[in-house]
C-alpha atoms as a PDB file:
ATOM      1  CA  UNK A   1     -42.848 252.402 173.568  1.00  0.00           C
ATOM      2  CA  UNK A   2     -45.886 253.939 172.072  1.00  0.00           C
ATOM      3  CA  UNK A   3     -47.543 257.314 172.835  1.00  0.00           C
ATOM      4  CA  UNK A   4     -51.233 258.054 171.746  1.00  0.00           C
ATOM      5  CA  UNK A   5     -52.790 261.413 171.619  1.00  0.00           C
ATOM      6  CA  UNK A   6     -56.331 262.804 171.519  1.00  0.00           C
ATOM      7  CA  UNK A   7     -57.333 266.097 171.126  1.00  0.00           C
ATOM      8  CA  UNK A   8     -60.733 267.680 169.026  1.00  0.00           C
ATOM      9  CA  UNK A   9     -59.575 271.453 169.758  1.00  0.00           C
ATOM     10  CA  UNK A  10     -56.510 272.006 167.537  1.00  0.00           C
ATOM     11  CA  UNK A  11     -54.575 270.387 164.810  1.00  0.00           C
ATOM     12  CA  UNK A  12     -51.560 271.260 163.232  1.00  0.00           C
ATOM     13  CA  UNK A  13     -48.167 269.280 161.926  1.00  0.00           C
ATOM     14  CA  UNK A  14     -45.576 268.663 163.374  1.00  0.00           C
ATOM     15  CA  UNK A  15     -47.800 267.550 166.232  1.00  0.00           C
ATOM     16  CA  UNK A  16     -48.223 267.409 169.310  1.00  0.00           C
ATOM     17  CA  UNK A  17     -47.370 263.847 169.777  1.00  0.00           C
ATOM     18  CA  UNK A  18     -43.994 265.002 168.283  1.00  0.00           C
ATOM     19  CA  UNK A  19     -43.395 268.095 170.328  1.00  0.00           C
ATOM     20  CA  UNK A  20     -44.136 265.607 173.429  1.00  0.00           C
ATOM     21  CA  UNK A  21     -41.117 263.310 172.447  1.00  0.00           C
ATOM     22  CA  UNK A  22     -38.873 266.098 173.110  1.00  0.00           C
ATOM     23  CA  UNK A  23     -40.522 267.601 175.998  1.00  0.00           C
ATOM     24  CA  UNK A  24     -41.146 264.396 178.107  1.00  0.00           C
ATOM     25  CA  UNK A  25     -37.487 262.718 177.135  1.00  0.00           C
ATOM     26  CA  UNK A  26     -38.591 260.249 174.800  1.00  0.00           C
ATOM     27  CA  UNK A  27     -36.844 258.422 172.281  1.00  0.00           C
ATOM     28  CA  UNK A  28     -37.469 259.012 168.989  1.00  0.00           C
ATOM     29  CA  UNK A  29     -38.930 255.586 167.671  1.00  0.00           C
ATOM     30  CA  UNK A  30     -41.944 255.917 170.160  1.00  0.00           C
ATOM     31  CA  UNK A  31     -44.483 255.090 167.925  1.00  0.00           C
ATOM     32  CA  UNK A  32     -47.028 257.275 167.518  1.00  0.00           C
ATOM     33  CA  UNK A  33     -51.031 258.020 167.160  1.00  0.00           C
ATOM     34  CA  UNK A  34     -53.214 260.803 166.877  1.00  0.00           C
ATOM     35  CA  UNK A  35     -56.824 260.736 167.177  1.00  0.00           C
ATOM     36  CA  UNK A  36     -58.419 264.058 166.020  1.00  0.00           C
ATOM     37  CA  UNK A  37     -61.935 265.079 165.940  1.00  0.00           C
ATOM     38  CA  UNK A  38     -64.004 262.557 167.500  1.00  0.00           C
ATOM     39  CA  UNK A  39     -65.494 264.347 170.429  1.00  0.00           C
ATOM     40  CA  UNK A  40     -65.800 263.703 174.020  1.00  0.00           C
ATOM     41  CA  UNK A  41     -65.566 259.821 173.500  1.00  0.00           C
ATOM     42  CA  UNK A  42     -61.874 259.864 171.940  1.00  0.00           C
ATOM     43  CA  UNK A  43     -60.683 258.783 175.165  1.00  0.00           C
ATOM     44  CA  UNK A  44     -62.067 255.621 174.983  1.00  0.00           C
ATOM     45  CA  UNK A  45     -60.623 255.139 171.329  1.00  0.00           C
ATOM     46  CA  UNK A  46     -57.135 255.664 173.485  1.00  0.00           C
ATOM     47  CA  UNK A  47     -57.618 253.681 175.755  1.00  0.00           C
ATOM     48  CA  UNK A  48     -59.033 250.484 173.596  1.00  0.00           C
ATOM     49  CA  UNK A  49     -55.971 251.185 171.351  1.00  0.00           C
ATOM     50  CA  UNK A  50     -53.693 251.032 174.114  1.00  0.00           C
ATOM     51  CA  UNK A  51     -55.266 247.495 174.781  1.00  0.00           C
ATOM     52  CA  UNK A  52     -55.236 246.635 171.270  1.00  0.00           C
ATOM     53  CA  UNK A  53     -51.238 247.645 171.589  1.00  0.00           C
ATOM     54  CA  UNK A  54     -50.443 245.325 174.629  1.00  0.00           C
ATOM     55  CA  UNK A  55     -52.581 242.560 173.679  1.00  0.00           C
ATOM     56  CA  UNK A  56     -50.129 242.509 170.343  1.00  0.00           C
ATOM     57  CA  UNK A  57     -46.807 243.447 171.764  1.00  0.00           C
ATOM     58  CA  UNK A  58     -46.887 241.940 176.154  1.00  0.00           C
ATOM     59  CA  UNK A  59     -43.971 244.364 176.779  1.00  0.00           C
ATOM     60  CA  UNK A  60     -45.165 247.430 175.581  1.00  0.00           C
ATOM     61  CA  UNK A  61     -46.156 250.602 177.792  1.00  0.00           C
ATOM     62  CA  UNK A  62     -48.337 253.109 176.429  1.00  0.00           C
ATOM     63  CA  UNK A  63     -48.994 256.790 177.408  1.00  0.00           C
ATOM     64  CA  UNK A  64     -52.210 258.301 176.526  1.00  0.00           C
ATOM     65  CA  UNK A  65     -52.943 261.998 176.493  1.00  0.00           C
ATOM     66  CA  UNK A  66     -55.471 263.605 176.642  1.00  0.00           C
ATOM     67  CA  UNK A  67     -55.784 267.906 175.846  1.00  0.00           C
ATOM     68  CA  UNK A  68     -58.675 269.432 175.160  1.00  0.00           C
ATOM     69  CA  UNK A  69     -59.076 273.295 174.704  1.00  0.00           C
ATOM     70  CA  UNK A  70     -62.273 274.248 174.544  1.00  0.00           C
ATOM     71  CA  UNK A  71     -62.243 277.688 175.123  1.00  0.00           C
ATOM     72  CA  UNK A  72     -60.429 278.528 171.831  1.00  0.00           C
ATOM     73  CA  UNK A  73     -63.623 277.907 170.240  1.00  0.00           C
ATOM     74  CA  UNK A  74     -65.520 280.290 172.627  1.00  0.00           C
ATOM     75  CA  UNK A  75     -68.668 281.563 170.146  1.00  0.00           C
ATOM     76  CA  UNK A  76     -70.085 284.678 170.985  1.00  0.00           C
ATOM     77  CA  UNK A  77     -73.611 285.170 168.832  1.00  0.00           C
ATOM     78  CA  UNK A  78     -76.279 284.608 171.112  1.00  0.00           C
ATOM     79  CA  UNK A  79     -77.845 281.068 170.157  1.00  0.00           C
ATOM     80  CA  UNK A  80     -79.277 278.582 172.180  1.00  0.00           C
ATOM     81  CA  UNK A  81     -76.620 275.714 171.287  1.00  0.00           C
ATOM     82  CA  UNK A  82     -73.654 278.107 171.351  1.00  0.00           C
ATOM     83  CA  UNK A  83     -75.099 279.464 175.211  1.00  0.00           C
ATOM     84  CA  UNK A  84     -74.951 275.712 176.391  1.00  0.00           C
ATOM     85  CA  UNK A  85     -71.879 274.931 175.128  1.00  0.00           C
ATOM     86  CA  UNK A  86     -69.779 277.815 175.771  1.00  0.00           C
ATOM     87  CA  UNK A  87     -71.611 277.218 179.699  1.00  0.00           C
ATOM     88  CA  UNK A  88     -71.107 273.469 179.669  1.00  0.00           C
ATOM     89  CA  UNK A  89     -67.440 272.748 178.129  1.00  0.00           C
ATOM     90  CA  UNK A  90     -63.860 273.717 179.755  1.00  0.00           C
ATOM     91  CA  UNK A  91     -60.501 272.820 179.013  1.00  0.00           C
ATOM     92  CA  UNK A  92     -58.755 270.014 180.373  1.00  0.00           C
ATOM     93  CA  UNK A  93     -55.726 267.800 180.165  1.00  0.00           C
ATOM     94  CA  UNK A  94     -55.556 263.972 181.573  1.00  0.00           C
ATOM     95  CA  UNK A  95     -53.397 261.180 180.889  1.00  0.00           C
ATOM     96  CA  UNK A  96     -52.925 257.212 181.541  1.00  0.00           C
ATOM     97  CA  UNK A  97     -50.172 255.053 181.170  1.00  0.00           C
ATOM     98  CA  UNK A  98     -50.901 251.027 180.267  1.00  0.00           C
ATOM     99  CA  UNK A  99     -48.536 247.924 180.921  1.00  0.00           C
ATOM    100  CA  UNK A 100     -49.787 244.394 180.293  1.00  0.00           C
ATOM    101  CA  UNK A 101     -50.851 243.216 184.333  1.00  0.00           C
ATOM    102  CA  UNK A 102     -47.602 243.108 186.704  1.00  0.00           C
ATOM    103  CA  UNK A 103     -45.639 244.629 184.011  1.00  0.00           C
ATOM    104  CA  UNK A 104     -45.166 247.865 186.503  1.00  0.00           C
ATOM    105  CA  UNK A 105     -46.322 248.622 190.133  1.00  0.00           C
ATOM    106  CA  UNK A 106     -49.366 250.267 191.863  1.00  0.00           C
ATOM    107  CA  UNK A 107     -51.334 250.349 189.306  1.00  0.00           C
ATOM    108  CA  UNK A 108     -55.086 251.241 189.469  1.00  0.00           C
ATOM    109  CA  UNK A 109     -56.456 248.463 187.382  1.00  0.00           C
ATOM    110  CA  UNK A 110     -56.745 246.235 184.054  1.00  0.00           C
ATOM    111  CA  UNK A 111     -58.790 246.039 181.342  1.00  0.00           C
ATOM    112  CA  UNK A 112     -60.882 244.031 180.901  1.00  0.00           C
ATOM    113  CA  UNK A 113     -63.419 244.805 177.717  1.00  0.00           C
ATOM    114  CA  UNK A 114     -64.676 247.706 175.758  1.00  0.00           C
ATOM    115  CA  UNK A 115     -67.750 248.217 173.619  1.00  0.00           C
ATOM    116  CA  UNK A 116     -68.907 251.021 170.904  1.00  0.00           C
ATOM    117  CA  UNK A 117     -72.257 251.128 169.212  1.00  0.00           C
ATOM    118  CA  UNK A 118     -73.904 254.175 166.708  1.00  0.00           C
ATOM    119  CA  UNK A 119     -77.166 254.572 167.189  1.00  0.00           C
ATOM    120  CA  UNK A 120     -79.465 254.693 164.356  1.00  0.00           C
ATOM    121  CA  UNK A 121     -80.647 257.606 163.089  1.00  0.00           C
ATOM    122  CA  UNK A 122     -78.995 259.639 165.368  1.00  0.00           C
ATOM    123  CA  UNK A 123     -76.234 261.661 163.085  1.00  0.00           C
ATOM    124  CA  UNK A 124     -78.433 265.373 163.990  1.00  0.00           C
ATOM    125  CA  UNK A 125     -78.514 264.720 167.351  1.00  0.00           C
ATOM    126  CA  UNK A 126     -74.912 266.162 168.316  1.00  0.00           C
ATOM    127  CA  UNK A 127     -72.249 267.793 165.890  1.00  0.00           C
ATOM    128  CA  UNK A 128     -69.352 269.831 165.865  1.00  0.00           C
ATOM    129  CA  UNK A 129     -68.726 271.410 162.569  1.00  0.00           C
ATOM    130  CA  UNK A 130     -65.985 274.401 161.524  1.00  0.00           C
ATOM    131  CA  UNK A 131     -68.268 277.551 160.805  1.00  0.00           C
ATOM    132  CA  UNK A 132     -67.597 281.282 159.522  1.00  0.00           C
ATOM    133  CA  UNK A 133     -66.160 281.943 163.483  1.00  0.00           C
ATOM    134  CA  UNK A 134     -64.758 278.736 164.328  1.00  0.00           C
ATOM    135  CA  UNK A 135     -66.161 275.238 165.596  1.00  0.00           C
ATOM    136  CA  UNK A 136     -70.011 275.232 166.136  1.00  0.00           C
ATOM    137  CA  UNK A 137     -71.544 272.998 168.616  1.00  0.00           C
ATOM    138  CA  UNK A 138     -75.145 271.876 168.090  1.00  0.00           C
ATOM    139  CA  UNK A 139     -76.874 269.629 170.639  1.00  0.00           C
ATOM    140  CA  UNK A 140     -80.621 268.143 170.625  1.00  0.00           C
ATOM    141  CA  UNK A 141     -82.096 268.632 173.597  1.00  0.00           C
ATOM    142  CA  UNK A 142     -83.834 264.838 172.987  1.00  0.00           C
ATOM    143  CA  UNK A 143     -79.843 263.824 173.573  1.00  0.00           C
ATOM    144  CA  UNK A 144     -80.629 262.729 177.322  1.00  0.00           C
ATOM    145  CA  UNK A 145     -83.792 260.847 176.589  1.00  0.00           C
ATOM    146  CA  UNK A 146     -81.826 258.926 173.599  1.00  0.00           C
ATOM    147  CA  UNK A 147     -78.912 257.955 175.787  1.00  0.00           C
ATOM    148  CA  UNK A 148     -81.788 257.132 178.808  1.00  0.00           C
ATOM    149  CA  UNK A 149     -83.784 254.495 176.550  1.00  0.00           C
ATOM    150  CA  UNK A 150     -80.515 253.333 174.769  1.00  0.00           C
ATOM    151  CA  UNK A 151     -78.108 252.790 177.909  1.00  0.00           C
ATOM    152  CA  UNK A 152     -79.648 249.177 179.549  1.00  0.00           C
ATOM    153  CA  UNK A 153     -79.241 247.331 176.387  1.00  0.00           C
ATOM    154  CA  UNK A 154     -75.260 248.871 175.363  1.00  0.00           C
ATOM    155  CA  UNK A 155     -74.271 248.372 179.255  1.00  0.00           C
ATOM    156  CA  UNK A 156     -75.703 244.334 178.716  1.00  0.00           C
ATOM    157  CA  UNK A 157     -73.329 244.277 175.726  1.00  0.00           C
ATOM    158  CA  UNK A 158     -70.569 245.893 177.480  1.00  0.00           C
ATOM    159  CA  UNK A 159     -70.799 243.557 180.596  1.00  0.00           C
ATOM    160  CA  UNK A 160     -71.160 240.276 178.868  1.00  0.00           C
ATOM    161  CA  UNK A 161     -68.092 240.770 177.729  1.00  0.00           C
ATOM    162  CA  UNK A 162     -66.586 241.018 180.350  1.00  0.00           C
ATOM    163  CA  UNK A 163     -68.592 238.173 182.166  1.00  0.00           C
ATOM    164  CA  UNK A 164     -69.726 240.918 184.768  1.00  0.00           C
ATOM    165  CA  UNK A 165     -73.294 241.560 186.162  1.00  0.00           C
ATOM    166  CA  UNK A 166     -74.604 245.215 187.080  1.00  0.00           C
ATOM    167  CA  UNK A 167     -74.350 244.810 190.643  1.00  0.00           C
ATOM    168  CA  UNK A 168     -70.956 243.545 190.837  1.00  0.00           C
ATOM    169  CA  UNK A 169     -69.583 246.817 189.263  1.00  0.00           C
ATOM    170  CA  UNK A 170     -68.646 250.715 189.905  1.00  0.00           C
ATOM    171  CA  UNK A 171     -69.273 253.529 187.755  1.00  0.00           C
ATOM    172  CA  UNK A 172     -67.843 256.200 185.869  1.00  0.00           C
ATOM    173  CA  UNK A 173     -69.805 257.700 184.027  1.00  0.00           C
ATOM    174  CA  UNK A 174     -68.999 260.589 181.300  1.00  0.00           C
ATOM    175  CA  UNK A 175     -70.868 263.736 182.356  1.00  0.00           C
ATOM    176  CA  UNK A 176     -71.697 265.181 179.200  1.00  0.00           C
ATOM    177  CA  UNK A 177     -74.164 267.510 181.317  1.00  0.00           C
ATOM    178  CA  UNK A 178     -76.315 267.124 184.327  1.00  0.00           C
ATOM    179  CA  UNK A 179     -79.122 265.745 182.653  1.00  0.00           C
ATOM    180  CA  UNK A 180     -77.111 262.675 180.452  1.00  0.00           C
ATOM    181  CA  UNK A 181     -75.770 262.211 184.470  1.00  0.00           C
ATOM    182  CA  UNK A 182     -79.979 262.152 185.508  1.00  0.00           C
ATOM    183  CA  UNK A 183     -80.830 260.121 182.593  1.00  0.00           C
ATOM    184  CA  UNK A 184     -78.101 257.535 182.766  1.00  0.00           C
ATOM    185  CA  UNK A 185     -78.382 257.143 186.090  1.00  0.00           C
ATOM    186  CA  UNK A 186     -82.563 256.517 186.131  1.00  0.00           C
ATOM    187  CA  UNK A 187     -82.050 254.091 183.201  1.00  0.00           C
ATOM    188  CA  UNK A 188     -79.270 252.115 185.219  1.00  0.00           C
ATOM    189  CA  UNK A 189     -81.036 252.408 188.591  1.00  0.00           C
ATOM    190  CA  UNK A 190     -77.696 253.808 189.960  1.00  0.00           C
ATOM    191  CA  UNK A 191     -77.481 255.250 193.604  1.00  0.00           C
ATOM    192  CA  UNK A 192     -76.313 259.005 194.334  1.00  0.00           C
ATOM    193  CA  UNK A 193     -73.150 257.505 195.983  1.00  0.00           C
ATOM    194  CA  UNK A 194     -72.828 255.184 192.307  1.00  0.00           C
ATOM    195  CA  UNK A 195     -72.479 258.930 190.275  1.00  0.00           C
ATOM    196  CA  UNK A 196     -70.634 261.025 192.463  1.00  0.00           C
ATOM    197  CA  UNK A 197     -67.328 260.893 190.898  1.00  0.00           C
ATOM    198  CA  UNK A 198     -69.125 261.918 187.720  1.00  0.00           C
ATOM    199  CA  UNK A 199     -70.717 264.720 189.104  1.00  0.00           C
ATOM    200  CA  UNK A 200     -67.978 266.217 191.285  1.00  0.00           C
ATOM    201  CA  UNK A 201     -65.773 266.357 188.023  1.00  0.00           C
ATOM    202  CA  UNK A 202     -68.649 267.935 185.795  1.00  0.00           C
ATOM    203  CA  UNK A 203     -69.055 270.643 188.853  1.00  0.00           C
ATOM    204  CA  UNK A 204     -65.660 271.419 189.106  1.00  0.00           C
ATOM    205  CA  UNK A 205     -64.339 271.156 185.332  1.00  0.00           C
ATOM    206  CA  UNK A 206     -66.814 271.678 183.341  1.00  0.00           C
ATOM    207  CA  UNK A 207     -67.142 268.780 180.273  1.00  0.00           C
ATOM    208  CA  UNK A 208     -63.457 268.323 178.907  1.00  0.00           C
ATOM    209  CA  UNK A 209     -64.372 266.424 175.745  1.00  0.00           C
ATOM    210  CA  UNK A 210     -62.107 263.341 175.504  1.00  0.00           C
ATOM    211  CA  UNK A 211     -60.414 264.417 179.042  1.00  0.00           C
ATOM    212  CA  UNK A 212     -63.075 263.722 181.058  1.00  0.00           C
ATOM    213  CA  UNK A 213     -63.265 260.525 181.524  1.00  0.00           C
ATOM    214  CA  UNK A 214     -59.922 260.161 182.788  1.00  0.00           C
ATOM    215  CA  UNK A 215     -60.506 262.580 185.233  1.00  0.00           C
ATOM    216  CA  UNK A 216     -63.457 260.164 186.413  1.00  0.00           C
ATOM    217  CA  UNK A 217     -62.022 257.079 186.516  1.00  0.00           C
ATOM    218  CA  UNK A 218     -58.823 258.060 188.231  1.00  0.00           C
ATOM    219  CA  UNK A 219     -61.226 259.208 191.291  1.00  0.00           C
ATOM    220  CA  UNK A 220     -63.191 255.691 191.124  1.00  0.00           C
ATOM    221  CA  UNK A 221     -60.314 253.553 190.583  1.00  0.00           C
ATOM    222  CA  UNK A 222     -58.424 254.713 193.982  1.00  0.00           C
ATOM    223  CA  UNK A 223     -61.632 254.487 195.712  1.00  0.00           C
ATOM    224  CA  UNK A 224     -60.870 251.545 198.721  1.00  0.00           C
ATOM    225  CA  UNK A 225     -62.907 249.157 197.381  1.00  0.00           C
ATOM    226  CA  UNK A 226     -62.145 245.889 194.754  1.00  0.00           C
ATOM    227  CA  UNK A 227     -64.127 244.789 191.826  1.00  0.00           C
ATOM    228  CA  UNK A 228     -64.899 246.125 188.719  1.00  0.00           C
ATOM    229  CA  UNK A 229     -65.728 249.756 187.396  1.00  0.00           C
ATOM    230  CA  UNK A 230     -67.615 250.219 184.107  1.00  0.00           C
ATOM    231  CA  UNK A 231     -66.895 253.845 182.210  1.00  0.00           C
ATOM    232  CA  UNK A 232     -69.904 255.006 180.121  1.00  0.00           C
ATOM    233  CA  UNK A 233     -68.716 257.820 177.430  1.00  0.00           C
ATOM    234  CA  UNK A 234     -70.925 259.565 174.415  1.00  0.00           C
ATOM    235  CA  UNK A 235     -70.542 261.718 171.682  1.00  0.00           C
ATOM    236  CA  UNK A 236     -71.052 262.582 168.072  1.00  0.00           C
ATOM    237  CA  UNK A 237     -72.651 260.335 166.252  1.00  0.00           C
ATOM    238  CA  UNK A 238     -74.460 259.463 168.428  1.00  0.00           C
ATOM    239  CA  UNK A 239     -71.530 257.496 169.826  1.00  0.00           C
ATOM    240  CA  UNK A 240     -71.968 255.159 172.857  1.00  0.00           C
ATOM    241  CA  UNK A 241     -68.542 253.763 174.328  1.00  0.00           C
ATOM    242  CA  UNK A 242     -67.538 251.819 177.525  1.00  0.00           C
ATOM    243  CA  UNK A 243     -64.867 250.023 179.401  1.00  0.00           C
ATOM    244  CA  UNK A 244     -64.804 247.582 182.370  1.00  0.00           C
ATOM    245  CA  UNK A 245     -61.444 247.835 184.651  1.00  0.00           C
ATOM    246  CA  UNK A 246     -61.041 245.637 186.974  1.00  0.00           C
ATOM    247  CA  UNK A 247     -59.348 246.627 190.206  1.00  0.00           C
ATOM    248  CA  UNK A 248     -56.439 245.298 191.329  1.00  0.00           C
END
């Protein structure tokens, strides 16, 4: 019934929400949502609108996609931010489908709250702005540190609404880069074992913007275990995000 799409790495019209009506079957009063530009969080914009969606309309079913092409904006002058991100960023392409609970079978879990906060004078901290050769990436190296000092007090948000304590939960966590992974982790107290989803993606992807956190969750989701698993996602801004799931 309603398609969302997120991309930061090409825009054009007719879109690609439109060109996926055709090419996946469906009908043509899917409604429809782009979400352009926001950076490696977007996929927790999806996903929260894709609540938003079934907590308004119980019958709905949602696809979310995900497509991020990073490499389109490959830069090739030899600068410190452009070295890091043409290293750290791949391309990638992930999607979800939502149902209100029971709606459809085997699913990997619910939803059960989401969070967002800007940190204050944080706008120079990470951009991504159109230059003379394309996008340009720029990325304080105090980025880690921020996210390290600001992550207790955003996960207590995120977790009282869901009536959740730390312990209780798993993670999946958006690896941005090794160190947000070393910094998040130390500020959370998390175990190896607790970040090894996120750090198996970030080896063997690379950081796929708004992607990547689908790519994270699907691998802690099917994990045997029940409970809860809290996703962690920043970007631009600086942009803090999360969701708890709960697992079926």
């Amino acid at each position: 019934t309603h398609l969302i799409f997120t991309t930061c790495t090409g825009l054009f019209a007719p879109g690609p929400d439109i060109l996926l009506l055709g090419r996946l079957g469906l009908g043509p009063r899917v409604q429809r949502a782009v979400l352009g530009f926001m950076g490696c969080y977007a996929g927790f914009n999806g996903l929260r609108m894709a609540g938003q969606i079934l907590g308004a309309e119980p019958e709905a079913v949602v696809l979310q996609v995900c497509v991020e092409l990073c490499s389109l904006h490959f830069q090739k002058e030899a600068l410190p931010d452009f070295i890091v991100a043409n290293s750290l960023f791949g391309d990638g392409a992930a999607a979800a489908v939502y149902a209100r609970p029971r709606r459809l079978k085997k699913g990997l879990g619910d939803l059960l709250a989401t969070h967002s906060r800007v940190e204050n004078d944080s706008l120079d901290h990470m951009s991504w702005r159109i230059g003379p050769s394309g996008f340009e990436m720029r990325l304080d190296r105090e980025v880690p540190a921020r996210l390290k000092t600001a992550a207790p007090s955003f996960v207590g948000e995120l977790l009282e609404k869901a009536g959740l304590k730390r312990e209780e939960s798993a993670w999946a966590i958006h690896p941005g880069g090794r160190k947000i992974v070393d910094e998040v982790q130390a500020a959370l107290r998390l175990t190896d074992s607790q970040v090894l989803a996120s750090r198996e993606v970030l080896k063997a992807c690379g950081n796929m913007s708004s992607a990547t956190i689908l790519f994270v969750l699907d691998r802690e989701l099917r994990r045997a275990s029940k409970g809860a698993v809290t996703a962690l996602g920043f970007g631009p801004g600086l942009t803090m995000e999360g969701a708890v799931f709960s697992r079926p």
